[in-house]
N, C-alpha and C. Protein backbone atom coordinates (compact mmCIF):
# COMPACT_ATOMS: atom_id res chain seq x y z
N UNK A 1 112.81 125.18 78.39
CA UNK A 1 112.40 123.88 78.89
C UNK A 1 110.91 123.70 78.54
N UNK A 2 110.99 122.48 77.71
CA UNK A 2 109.06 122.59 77.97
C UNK A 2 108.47 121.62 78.78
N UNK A 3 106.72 121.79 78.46
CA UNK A 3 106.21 121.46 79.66
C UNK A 3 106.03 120.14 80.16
N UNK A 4 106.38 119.45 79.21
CA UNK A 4 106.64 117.72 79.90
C UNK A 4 107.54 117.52 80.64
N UNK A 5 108.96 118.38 80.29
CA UNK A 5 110.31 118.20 81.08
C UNK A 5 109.73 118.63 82.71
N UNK A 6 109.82 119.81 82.40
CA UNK A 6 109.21 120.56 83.61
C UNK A 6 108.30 119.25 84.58
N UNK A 7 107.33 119.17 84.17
CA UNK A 7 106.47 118.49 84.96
C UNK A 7 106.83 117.01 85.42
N UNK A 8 107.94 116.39 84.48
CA UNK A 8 108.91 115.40 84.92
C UNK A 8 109.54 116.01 86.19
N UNK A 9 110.19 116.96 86.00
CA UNK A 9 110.98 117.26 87.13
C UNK A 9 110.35 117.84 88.26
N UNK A 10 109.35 118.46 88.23
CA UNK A 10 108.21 118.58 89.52
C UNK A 10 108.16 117.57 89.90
N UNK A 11 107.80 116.08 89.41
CA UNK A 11 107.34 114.96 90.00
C UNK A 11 108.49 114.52 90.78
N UNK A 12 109.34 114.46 90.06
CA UNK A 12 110.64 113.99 90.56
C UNK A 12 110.87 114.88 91.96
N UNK A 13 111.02 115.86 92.28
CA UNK A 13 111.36 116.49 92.98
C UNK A 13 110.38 116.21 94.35
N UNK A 14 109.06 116.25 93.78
CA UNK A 14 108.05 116.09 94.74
C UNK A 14 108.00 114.43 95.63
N UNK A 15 108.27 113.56 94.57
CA UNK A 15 108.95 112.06 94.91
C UNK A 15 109.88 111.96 96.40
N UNK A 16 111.41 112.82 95.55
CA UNK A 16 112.13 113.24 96.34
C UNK A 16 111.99 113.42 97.96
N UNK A 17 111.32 114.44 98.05
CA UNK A 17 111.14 115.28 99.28
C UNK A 17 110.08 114.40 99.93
N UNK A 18 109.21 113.66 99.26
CA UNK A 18 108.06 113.15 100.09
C UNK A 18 108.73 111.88 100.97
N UNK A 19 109.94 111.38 100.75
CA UNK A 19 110.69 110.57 100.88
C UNK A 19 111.57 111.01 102.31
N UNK A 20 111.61 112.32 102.24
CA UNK A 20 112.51 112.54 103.83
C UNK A 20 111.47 112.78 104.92
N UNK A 21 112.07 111.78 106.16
CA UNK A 21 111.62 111.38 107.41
C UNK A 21 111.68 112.51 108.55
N UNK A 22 110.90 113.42 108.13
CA UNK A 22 110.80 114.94 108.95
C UNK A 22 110.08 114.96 109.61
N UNK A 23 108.60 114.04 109.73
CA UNK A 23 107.49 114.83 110.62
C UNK A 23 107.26 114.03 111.65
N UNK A 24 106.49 114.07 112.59
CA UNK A 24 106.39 113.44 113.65
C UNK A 24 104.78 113.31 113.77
N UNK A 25 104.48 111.88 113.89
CA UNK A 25 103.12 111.39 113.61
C UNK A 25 102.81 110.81 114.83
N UNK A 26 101.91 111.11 115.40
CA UNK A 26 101.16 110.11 116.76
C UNK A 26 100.42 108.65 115.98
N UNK A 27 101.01 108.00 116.73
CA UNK A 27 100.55 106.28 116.24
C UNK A 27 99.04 106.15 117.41
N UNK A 28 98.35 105.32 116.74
CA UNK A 28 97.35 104.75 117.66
C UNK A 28 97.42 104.56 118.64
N UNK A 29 98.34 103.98 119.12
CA UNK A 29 98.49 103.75 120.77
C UNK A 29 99.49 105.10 121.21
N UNK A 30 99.30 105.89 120.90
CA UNK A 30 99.42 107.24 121.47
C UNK A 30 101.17 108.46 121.67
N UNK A 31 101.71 107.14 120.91
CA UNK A 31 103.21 107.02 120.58
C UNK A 31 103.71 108.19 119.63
N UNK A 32 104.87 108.70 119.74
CA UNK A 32 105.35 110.00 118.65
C UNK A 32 106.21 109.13 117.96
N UNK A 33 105.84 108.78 116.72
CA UNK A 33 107.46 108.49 115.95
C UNK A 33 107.65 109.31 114.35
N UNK A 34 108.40 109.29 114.11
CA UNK A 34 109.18 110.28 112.41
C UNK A 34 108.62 109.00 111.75
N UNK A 35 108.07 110.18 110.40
CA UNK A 35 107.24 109.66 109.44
C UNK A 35 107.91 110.40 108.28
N UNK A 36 107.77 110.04 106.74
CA UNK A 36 108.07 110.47 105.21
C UNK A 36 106.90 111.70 105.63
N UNK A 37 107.15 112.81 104.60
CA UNK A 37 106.45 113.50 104.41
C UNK A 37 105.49 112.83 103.96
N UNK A 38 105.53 112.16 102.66
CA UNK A 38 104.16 111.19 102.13
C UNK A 38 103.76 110.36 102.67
N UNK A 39 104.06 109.68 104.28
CA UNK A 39 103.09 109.01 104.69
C UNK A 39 102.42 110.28 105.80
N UNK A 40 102.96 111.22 106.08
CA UNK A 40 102.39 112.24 107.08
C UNK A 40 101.36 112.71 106.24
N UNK A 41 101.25 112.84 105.07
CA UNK A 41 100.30 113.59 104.17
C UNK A 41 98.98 112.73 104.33
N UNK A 42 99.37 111.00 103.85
CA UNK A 42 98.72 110.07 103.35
C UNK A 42 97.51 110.41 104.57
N UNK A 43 98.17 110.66 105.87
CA UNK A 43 97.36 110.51 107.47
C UNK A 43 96.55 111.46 107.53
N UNK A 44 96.92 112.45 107.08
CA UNK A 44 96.15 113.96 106.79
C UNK A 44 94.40 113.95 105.91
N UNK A 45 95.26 113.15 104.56
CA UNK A 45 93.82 112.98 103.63
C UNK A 45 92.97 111.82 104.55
N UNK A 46 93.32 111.27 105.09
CA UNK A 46 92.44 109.88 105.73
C UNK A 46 91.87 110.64 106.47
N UNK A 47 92.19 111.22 107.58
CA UNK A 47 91.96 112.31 108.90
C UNK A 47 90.60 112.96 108.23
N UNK A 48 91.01 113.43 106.96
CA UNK A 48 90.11 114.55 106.56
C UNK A 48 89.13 113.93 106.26
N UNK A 49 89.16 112.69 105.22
CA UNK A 49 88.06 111.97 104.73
C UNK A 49 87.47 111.25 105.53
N UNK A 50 88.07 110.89 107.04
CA UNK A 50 86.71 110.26 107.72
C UNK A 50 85.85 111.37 108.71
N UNK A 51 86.42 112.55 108.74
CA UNK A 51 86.03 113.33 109.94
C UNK A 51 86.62 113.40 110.74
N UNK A 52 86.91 114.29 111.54
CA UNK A 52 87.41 114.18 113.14
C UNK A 52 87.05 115.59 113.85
N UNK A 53 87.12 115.46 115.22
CA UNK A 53 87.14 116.63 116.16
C UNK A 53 88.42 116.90 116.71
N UNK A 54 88.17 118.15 117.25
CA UNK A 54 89.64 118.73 117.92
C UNK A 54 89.17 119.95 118.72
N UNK A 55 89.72 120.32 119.85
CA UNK A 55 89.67 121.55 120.99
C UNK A 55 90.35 122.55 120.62
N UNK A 56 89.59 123.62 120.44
CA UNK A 56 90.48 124.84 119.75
C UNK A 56 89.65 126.14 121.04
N UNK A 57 90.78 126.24 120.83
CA UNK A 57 90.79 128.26 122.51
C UNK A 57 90.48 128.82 121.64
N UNK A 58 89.44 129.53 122.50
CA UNK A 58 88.63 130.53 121.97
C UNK A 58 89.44 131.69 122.48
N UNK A 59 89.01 133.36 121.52
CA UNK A 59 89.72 134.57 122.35
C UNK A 59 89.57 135.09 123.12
N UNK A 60 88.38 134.88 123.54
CA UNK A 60 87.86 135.02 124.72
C UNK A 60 88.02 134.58 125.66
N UNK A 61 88.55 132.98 125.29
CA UNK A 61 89.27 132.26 126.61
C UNK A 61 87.88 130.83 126.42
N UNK A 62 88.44 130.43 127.26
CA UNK A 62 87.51 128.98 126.87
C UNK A 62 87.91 127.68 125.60
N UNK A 63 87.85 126.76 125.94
CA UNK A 63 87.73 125.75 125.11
C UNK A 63 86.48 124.99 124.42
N UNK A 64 86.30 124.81 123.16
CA UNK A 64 85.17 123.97 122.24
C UNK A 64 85.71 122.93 121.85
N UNK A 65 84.92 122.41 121.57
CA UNK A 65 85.09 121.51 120.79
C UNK A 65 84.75 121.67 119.42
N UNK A 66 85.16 121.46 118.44
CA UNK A 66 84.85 121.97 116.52
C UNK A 66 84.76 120.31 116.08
N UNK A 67 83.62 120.00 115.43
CA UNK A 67 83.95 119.02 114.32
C UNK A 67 83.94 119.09 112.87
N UNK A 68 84.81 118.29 112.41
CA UNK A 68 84.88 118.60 110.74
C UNK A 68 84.35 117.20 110.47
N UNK A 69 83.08 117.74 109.56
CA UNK A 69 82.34 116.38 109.19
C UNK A 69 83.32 116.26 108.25
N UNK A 70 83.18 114.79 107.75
CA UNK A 70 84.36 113.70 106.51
C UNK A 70 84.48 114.76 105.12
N UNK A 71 85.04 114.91 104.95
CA UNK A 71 85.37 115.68 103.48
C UNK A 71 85.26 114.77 101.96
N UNK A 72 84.30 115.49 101.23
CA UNK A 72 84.12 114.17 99.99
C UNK A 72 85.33 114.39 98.91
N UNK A 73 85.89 115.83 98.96
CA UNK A 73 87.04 115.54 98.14
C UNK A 73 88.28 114.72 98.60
N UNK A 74 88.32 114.43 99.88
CA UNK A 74 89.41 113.72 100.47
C UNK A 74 88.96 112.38 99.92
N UNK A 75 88.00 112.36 100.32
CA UNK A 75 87.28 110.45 100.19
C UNK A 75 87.66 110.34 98.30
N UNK A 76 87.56 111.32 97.76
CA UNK A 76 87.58 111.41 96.33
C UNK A 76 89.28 110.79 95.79
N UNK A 77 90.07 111.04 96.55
CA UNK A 77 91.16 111.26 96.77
C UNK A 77 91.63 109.82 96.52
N UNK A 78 91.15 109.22 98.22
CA UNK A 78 91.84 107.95 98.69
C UNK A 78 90.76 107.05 97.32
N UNK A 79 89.77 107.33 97.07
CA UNK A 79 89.03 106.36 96.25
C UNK A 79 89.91 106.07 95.17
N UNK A 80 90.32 107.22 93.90
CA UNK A 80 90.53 107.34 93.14
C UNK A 80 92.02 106.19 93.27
N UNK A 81 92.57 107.02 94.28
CA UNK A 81 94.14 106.24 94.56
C UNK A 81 94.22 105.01 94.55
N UNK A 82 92.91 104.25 95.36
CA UNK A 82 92.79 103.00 95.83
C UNK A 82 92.78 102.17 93.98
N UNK A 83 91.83 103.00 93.20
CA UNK A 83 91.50 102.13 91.88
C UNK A 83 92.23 102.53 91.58
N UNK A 84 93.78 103.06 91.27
CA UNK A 84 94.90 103.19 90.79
C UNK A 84 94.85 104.13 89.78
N UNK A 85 93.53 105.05 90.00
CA UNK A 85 93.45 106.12 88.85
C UNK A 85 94.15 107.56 89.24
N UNK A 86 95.16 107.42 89.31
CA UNK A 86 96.02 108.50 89.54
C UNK A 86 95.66 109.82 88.76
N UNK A 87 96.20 109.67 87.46
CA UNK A 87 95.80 110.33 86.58
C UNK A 87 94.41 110.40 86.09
N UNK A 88 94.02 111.88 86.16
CA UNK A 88 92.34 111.92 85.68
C UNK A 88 92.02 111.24 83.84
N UNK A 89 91.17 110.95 83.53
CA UNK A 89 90.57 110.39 82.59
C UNK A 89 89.64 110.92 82.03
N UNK A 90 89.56 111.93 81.38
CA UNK A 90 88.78 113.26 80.81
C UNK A 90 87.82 112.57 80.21
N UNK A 91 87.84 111.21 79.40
CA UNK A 91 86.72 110.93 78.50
C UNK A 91 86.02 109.42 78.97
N UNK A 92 86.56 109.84 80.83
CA UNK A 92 85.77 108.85 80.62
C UNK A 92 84.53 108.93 81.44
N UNK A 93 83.12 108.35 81.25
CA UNK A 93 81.96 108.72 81.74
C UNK A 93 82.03 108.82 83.76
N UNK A 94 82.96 107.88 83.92
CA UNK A 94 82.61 108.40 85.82
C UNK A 94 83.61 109.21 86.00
N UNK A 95 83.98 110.14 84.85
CA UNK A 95 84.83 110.75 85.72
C UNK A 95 83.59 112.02 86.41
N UNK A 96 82.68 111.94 85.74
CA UNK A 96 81.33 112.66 85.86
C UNK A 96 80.27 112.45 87.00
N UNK A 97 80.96 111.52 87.67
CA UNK A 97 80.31 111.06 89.11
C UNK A 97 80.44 111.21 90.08
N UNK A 98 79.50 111.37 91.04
CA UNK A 98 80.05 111.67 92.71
C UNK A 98 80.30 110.38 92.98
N UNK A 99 81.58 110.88 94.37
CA UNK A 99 82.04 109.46 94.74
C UNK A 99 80.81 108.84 95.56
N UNK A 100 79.89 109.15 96.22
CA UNK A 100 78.61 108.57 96.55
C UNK A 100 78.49 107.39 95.15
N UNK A 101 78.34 108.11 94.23
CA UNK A 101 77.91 107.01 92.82
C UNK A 101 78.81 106.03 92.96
N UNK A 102 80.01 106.52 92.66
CA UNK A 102 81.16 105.45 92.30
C UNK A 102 81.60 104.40 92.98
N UNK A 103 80.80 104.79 94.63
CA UNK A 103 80.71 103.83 96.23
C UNK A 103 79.43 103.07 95.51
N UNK A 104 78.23 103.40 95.16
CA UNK A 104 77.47 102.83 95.24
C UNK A 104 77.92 102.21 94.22
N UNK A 105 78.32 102.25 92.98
CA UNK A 105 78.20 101.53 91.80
C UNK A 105 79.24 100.25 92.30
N UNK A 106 80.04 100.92 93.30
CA UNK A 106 81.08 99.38 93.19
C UNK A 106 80.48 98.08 94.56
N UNK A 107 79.62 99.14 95.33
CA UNK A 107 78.81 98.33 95.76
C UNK A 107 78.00 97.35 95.49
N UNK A 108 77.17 97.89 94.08
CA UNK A 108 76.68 96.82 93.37
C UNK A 108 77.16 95.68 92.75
N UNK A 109 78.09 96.06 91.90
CA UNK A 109 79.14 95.06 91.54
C UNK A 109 79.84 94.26 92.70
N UNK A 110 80.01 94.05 93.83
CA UNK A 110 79.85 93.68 94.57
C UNK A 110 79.16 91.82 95.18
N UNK A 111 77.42 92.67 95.18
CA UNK A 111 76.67 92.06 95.58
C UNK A 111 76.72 91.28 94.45
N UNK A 112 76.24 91.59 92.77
CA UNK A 112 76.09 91.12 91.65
C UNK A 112 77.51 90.22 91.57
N UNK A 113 78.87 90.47 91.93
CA UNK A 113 79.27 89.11 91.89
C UNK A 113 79.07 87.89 92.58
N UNK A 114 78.30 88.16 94.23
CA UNK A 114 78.34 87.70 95.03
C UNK A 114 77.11 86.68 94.58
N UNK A 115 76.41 87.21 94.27
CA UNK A 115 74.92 86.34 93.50
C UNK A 115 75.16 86.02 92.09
N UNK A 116 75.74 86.66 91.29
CA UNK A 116 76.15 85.32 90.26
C UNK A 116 76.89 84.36 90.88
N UNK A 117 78.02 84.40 92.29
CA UNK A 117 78.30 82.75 91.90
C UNK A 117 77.70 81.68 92.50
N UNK A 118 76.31 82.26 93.44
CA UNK A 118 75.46 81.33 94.36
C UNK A 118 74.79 80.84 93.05
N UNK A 119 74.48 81.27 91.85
CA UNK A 119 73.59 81.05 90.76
C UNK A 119 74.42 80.06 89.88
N UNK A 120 73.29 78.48 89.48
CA UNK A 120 73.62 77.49 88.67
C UNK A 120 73.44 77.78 87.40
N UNK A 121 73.96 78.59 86.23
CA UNK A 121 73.33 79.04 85.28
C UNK A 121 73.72 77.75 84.20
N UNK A 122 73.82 76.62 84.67
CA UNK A 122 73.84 75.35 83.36
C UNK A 122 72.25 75.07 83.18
N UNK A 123 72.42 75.18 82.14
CA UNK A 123 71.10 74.21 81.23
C UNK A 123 70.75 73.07 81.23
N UNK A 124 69.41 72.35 81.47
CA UNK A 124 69.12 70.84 81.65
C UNK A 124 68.15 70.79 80.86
């Protein structure tokens, strides 16, 4: 088998399975309901990329509190997903960027559309 087949059928498979309604996800308002594996995942990378805390027993006995500041490969993650760049892009120049850059750069673009269209650029 070679390695395109193969990796067809990983995907496929991975498709598959992300598709059965196994896990059990707490909703916002504090609710348990069954979730796809791939939306239980989807909750996981978000979780990770904004930060969160959690109470973990100590062995000694006692409870802390631990926080996990936001994770930039997660944020890397949902970014990439969001611009539909699934697949990496080896030649292309942001793939060479922190997502800090790639926030800021789309930030700019942004504002710069927002002020070209307040701007009359006809000639008199």
């Amino acid at each position: 088998m070679n390695k395109n087949k193969a990796d067809k059928l990983i995907t496929q498979f991975l498709a598959s399975v992300g598709e059965e309604e196994t896990e059990l996800v707490r909703c916002p308002d504090g609710t348990d309901v069954m979730a796809t594996k791939a939306e239980s995942l989807a909750r996981i990378i978000w979780k990770r990329a904004l930060g969160y805390t959690e109470m973990v027993t100590l062995k000694q006995g006692g409870i802390v509190e631990k926080v996990h500041s936001p994770n930039t490969a997660m944020m890397h993650i949902i970014f990439e997903r969001i611009e539909g760049k699934v697949q990496g892009d080896k030649e292309s120049p942001r793939e060479n960027m922190t997502v800090a850059d790639r926030i800021g750069e789309q930030g700019k673009k942004a504002i710069n559309e927002v002020t070209d269209a307040g701007i009359d650029r006809t000639e008199s």
